[in-house]
C-alpha atoms as a PDB file:
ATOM      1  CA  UNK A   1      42.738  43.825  64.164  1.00  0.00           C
ATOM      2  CA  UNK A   2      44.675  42.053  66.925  1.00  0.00           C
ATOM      3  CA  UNK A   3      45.487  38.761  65.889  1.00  0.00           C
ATOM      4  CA  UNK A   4      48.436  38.112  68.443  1.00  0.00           C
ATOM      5  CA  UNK A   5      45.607  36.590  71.088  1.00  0.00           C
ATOM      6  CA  UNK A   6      46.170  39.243  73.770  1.00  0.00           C
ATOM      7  CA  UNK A   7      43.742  41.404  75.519  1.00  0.00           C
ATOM      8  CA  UNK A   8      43.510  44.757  73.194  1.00  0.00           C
ATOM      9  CA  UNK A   9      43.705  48.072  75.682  1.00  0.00           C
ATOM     10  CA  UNK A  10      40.126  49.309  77.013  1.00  0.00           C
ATOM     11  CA  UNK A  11      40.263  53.088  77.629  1.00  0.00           C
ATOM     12  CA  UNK A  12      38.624  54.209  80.364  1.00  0.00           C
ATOM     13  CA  UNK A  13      37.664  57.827  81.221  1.00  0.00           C
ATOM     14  CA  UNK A  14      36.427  58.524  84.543  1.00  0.00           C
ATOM     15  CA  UNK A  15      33.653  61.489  85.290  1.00  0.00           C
ATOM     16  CA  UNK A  16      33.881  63.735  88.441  1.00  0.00           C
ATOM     17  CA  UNK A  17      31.139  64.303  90.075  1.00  0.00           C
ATOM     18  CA  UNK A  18      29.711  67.658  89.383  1.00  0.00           C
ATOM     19  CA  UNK A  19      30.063  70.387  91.313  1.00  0.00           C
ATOM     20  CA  UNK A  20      27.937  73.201  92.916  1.00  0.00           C
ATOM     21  CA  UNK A  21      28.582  77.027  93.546  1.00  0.00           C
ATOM     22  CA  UNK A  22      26.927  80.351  94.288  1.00  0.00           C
ATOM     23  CA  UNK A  23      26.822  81.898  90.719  1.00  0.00           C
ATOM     24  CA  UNK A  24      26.415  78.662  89.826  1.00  0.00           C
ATOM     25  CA  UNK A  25      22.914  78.477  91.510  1.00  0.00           C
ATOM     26  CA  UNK A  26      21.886  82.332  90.933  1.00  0.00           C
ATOM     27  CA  UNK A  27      22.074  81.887  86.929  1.00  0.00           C
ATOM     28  CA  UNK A  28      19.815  78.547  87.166  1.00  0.00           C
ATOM     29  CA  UNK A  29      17.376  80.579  89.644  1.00  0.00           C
ATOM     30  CA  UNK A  30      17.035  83.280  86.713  1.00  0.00           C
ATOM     31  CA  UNK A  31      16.641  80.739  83.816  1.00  0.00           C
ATOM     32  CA  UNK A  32      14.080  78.904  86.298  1.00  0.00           C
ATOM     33  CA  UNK A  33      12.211  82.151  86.345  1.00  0.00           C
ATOM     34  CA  UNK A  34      12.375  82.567  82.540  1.00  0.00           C
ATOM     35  CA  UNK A  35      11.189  79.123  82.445  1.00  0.00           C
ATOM     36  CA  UNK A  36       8.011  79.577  84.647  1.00  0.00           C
ATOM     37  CA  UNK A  37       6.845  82.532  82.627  1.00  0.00           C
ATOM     38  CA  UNK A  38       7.638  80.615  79.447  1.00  0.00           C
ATOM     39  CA  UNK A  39       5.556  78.048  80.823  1.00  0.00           C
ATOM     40  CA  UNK A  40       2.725  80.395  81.997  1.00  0.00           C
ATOM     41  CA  UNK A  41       0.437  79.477  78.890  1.00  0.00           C
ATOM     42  CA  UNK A  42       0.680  75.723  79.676  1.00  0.00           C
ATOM     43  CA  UNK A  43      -0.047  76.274  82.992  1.00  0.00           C
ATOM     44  CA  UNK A  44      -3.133  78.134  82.108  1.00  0.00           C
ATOM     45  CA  UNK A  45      -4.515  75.504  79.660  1.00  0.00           C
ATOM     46  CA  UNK A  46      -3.674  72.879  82.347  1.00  0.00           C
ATOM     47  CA  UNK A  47      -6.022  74.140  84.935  1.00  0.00           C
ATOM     48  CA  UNK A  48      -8.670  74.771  82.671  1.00  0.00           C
ATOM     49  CA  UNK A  49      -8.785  71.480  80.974  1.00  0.00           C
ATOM     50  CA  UNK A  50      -8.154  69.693  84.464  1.00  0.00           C
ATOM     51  CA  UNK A  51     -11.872  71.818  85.137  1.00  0.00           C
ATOM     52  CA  UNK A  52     -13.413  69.429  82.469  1.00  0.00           C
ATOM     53  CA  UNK A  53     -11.874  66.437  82.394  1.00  0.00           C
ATOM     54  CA  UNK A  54     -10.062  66.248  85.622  1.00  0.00           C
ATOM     55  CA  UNK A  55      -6.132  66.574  86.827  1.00  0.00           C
ATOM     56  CA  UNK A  56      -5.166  63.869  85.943  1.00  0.00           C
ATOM     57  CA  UNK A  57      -5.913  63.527  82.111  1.00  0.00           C
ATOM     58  CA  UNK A  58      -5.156  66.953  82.118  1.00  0.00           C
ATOM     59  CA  UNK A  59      -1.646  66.263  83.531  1.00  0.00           C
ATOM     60  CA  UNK A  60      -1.700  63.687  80.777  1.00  0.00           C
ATOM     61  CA  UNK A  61      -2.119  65.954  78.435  1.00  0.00           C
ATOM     62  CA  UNK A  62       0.330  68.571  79.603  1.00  0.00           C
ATOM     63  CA  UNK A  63       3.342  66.222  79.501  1.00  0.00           C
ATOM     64  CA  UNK A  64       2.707  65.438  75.982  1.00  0.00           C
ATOM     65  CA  UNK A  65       3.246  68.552  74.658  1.00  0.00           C
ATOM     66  CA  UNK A  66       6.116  69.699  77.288  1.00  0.00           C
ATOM     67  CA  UNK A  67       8.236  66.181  76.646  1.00  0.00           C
ATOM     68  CA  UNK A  68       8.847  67.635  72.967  1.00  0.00           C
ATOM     69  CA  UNK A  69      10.652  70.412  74.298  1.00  0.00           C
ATOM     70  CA  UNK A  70      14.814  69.111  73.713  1.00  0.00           C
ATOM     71  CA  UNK A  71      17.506  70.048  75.510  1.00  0.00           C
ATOM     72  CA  UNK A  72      17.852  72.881  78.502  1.00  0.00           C
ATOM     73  CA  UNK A  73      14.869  74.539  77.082  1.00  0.00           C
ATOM     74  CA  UNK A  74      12.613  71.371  77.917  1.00  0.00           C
ATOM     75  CA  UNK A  75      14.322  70.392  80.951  1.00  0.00           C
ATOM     76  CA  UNK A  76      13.738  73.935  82.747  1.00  0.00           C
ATOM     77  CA  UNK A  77      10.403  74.287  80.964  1.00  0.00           C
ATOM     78  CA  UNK A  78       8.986  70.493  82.617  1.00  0.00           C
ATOM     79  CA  UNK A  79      11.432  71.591  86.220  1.00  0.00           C
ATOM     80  CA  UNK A  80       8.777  74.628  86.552  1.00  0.00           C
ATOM     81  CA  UNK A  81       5.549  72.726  85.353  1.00  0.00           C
ATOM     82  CA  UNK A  82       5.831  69.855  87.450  1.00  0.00           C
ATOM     83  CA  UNK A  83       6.768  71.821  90.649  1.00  0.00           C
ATOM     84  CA  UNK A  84       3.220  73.727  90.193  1.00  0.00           C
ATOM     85  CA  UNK A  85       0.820  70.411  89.389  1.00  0.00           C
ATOM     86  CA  UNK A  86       2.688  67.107  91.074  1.00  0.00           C
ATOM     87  CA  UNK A  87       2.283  66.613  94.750  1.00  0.00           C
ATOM     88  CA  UNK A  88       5.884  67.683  95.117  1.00  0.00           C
ATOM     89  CA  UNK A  89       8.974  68.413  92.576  1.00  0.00           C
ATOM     90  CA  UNK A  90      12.098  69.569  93.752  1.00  0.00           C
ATOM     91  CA  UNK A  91      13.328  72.485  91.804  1.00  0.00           C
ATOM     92  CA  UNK A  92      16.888  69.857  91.384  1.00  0.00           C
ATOM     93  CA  UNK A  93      14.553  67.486  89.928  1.00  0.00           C
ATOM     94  CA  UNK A  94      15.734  66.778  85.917  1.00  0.00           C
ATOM     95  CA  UNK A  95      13.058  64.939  83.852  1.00  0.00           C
ATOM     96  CA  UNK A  96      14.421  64.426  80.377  1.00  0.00           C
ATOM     97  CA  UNK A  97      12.524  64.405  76.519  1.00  0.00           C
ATOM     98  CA  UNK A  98       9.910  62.084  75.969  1.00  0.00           C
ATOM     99  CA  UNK A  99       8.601  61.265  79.823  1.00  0.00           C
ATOM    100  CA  UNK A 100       4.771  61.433  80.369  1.00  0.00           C
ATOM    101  CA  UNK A 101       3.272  61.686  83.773  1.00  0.00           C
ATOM    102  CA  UNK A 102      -0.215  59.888  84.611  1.00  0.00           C
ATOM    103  CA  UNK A 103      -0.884  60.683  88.105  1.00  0.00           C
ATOM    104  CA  UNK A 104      -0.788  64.338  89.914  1.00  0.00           C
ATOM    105  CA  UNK A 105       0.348  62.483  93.445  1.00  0.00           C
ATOM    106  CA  UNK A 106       3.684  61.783  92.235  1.00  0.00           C
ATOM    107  CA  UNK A 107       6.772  63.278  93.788  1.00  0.00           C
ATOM    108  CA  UNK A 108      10.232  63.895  93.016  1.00  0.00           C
ATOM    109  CA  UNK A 109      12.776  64.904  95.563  1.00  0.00           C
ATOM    110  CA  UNK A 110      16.307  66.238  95.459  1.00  0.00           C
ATOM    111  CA  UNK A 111      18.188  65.282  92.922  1.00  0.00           C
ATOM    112  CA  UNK A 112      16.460  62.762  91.009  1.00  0.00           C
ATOM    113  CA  UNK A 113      17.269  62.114  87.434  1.00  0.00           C
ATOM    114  CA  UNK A 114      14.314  60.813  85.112  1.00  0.00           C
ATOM    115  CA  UNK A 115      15.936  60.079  81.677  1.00  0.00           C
ATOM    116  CA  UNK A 116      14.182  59.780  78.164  1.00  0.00           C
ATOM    117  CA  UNK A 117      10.620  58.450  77.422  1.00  0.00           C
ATOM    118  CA  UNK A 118       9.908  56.730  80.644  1.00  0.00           C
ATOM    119  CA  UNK A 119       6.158  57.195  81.902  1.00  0.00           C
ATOM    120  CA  UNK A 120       5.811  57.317  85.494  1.00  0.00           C
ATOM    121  CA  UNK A 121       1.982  57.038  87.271  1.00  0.00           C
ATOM    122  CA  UNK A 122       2.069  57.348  91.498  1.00  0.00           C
ATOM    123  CA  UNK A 123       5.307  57.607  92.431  1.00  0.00           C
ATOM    124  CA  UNK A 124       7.836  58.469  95.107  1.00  0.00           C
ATOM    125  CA  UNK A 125      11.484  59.233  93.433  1.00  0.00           C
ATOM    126  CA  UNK A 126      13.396  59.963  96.934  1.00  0.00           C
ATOM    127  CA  UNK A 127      16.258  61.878  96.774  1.00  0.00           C
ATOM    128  CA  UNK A 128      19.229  61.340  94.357  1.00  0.00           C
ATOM    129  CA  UNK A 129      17.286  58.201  92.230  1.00  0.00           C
ATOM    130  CA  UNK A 130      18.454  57.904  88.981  1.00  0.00           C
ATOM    131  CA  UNK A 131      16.125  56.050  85.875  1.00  0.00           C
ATOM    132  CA  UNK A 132      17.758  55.388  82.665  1.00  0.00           C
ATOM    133  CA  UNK A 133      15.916  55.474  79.480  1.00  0.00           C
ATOM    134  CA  UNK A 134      12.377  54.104  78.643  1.00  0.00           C
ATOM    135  CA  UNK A 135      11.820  53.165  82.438  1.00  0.00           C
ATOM    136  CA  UNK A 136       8.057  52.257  83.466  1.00  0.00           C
ATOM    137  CA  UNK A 137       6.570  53.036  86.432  1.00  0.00           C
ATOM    138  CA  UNK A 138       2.910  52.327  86.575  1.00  0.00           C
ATOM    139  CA  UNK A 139       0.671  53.126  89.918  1.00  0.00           C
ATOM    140  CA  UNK A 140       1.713  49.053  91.232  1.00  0.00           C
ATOM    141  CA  UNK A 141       0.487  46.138  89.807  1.00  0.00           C
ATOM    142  CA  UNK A 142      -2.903  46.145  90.146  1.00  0.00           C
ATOM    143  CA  UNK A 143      -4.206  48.625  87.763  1.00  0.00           C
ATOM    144  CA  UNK A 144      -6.378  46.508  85.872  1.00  0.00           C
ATOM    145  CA  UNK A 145      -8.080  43.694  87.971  1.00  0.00           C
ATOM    146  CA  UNK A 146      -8.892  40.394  85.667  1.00  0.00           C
ATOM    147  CA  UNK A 147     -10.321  37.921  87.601  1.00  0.00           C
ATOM    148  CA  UNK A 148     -13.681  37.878  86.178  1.00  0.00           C
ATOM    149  CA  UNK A 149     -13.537  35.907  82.935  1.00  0.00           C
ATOM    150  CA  UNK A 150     -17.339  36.811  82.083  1.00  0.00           C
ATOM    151  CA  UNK A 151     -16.295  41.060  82.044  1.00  0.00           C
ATOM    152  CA  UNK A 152     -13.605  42.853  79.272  1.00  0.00           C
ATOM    153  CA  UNK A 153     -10.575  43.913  81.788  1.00  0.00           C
ATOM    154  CA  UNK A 154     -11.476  47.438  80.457  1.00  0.00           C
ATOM    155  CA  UNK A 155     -14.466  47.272  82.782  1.00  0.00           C
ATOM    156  CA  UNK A 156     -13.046  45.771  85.760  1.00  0.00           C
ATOM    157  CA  UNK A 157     -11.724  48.413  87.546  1.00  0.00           C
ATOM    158  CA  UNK A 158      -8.566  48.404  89.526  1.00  0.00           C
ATOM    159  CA  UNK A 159      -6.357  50.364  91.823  1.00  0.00           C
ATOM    160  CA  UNK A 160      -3.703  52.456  91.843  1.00  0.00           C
ATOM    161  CA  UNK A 161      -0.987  52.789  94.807  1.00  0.00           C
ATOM    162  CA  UNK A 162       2.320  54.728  95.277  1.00  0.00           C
ATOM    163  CA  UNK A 163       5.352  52.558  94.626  1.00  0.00           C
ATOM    164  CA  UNK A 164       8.675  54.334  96.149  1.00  0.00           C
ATOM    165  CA  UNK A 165      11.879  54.190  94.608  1.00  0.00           C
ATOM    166  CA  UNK A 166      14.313  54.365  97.732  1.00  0.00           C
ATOM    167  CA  UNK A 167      16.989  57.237  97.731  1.00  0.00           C
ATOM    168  CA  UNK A 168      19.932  56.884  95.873  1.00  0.00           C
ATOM    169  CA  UNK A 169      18.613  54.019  93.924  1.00  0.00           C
ATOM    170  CA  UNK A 170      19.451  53.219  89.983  1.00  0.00           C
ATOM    171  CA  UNK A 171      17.169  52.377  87.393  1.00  0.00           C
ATOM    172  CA  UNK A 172      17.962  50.602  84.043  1.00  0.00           C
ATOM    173  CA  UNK A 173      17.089  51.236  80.865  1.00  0.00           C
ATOM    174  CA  UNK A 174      13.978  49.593  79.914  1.00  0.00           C
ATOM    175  CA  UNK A 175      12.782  48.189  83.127  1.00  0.00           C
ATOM    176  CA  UNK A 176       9.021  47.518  84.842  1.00  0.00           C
ATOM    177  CA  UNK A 177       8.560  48.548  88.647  1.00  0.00           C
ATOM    178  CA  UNK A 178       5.593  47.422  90.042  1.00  0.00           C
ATOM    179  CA  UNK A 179       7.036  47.446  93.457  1.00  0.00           C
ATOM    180  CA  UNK A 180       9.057  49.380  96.600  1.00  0.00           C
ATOM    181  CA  UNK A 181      12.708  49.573  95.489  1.00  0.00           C
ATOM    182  CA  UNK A 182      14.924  50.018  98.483  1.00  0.00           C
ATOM    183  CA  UNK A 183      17.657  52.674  98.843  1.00  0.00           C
ATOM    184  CA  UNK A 184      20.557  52.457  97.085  1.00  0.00           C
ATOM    185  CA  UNK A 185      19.410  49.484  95.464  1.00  0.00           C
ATOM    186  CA  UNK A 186      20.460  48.777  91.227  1.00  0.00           C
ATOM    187  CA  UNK A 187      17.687  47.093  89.621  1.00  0.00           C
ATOM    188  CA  UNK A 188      19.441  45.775  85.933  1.00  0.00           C
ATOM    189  CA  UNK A 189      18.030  46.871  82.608  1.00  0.00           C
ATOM    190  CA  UNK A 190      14.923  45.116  81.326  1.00  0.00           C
ATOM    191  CA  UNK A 191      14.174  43.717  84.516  1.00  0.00           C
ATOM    192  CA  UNK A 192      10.352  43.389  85.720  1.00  0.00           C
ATOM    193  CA  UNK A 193       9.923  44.148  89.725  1.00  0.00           C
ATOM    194  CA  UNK A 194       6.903  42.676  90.630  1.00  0.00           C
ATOM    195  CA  UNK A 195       7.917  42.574  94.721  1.00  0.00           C
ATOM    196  CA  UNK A 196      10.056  44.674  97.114  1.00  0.00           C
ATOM    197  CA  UNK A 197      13.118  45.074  96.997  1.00  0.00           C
ATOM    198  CA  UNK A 198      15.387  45.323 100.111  1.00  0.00           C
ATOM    199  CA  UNK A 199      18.049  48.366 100.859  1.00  0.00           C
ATOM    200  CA  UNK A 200      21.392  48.094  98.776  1.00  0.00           C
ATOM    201  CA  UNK A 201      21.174  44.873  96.529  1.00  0.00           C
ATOM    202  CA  UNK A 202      21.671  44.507  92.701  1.00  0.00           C
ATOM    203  CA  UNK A 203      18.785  42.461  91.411  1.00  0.00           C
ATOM    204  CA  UNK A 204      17.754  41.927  87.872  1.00  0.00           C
ATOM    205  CA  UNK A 205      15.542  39.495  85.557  1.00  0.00           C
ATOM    206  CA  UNK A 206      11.784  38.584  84.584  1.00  0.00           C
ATOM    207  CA  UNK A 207      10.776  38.477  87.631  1.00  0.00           C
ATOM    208  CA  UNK A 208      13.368  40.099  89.493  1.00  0.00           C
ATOM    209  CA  UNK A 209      15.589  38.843  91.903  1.00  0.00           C
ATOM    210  CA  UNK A 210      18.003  39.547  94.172  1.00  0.00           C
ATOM    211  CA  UNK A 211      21.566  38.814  92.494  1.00  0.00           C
ATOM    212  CA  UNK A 212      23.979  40.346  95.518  1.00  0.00           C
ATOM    213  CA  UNK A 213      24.803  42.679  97.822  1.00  0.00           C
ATOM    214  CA  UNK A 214      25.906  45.812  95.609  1.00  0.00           C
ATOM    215  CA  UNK A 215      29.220  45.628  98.457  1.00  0.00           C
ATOM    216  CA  UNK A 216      29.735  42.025  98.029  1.00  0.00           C
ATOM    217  CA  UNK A 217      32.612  41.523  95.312  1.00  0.00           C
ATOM    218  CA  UNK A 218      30.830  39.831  92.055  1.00  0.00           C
ATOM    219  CA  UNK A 219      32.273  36.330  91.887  1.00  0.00           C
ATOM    220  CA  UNK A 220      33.720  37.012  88.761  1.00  0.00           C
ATOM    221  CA  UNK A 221      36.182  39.866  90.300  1.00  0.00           C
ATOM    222  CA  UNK A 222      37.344  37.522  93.339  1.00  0.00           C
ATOM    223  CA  UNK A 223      40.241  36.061  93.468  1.00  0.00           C
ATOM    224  CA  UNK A 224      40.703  32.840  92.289  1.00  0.00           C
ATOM    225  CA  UNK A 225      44.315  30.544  92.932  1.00  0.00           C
ATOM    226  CA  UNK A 226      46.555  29.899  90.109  1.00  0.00           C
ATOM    227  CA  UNK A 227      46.264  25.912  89.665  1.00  0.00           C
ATOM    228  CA  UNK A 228      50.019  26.302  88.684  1.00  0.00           C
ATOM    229  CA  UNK A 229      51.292  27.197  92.673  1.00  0.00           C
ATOM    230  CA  UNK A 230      52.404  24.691  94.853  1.00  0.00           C
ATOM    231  CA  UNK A 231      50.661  24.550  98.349  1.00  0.00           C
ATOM    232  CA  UNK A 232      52.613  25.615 100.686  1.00  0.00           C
END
């Protein structure tokens, strides 16, 4: 225990960013293949339950069973699925344990990163978005209308629409996004978007709001003058 008042050390280890090469890219095209035949059976069941009951309950359904898959296995096993029912899934795309799909339109470009137990309805993950953990991502905000006080909200109705997630944008853990999220944008964790966001701004909170610029330096970090100097 440091009991001496000074600052104890903070180690700091810094990741490089991964890199990409040609046998690199072959062995993930065979386990890809692996994967699709693996996933054959689910595929099957998929498009005869979405015969009864429609695609999207049957997509529903699907993800269940295929977020329970951990590790590589369930990773290259969802890659595969998803390419064959969503609107559009890269074969980059990595969509970790636990995440359920809702909606068949969705689409996930290049690159994105979906991490643990989120549940995603229409959306548009451009290329390079990350989410952290247990994000939500419902069709917008109007799934459930509730203006008529004389009707259960069940029986209302609503409407879905595609909310995008702009390209190179960052997710936290836990947060709601009921609205466009502009590119390269860092929404905080736990925060609740309920309205656009513009291009490259931090914003976080119930509802969310704009904080800064993410290339503005945080007021904390600026410099402040030592009330010891002397003007000169």
């Amino acid at each position: 225990m440091n009991t001496t008042g000074e600052q104890s050390d903070v180690v700091v280890t810094h990741v490089a960013p991964s890199k990409s090469s040609r046998l690199k890219a072959a062995a993930k095209a065979a386990v890809r293949f692996v994967a699709l035949v693996a996933a054959v059976p689910v595929l099957v069941c998929y498009w005869l339950n979405a015969i009864v009951v429609g695609r999207n309950r049957a997509l529903e359904s699907a993800t269940q069973l295929l977020s329970l898959f951990p590790g590589l296995t369930g990773q290259y096993l969802r890659r595969v699925f998803l390419g064959r029912v969503l609107a559009r899934c890269h074969h980059s795309a990595l969509v970790e344990f636990g995440t359920l799909f809702s909606q068949c339109g969705a689409i996930l470009d290049e690159n994105v990163y979906v991490g643990p137990r989120c549940i995603l309805g229409l959306v548009h993950l451009e290329r390079d978005v990350l989410l952290a953990a247990g994000v939500q991502i419902p069709s917008g905000g109007k799934t459930h209308y509730f203006d008529d006080p004389t009707t259960p909200i069940k029986d209302q109705g609503g409407e879905r629409r595609m909310v995008t997630i702009g390209e190179g944008a960052w997710i936290g853990t836990a947060a709601i996004v009921l609205a466009e999220v502009g590119k390269g944008t860092v929404v905080a964790a736990g925060a609740v978007v309920t309205k656009p966001l513009p291009d490259n701004v931090i914003a976080g909170g119930v509802p969310a709001r704009v904080i800064r610029h993410r290339f503005e330096q945080a007021p904390e970090l600026q410099e402040s003058p030592d009330p010891l100097s002397k003007p000169t």
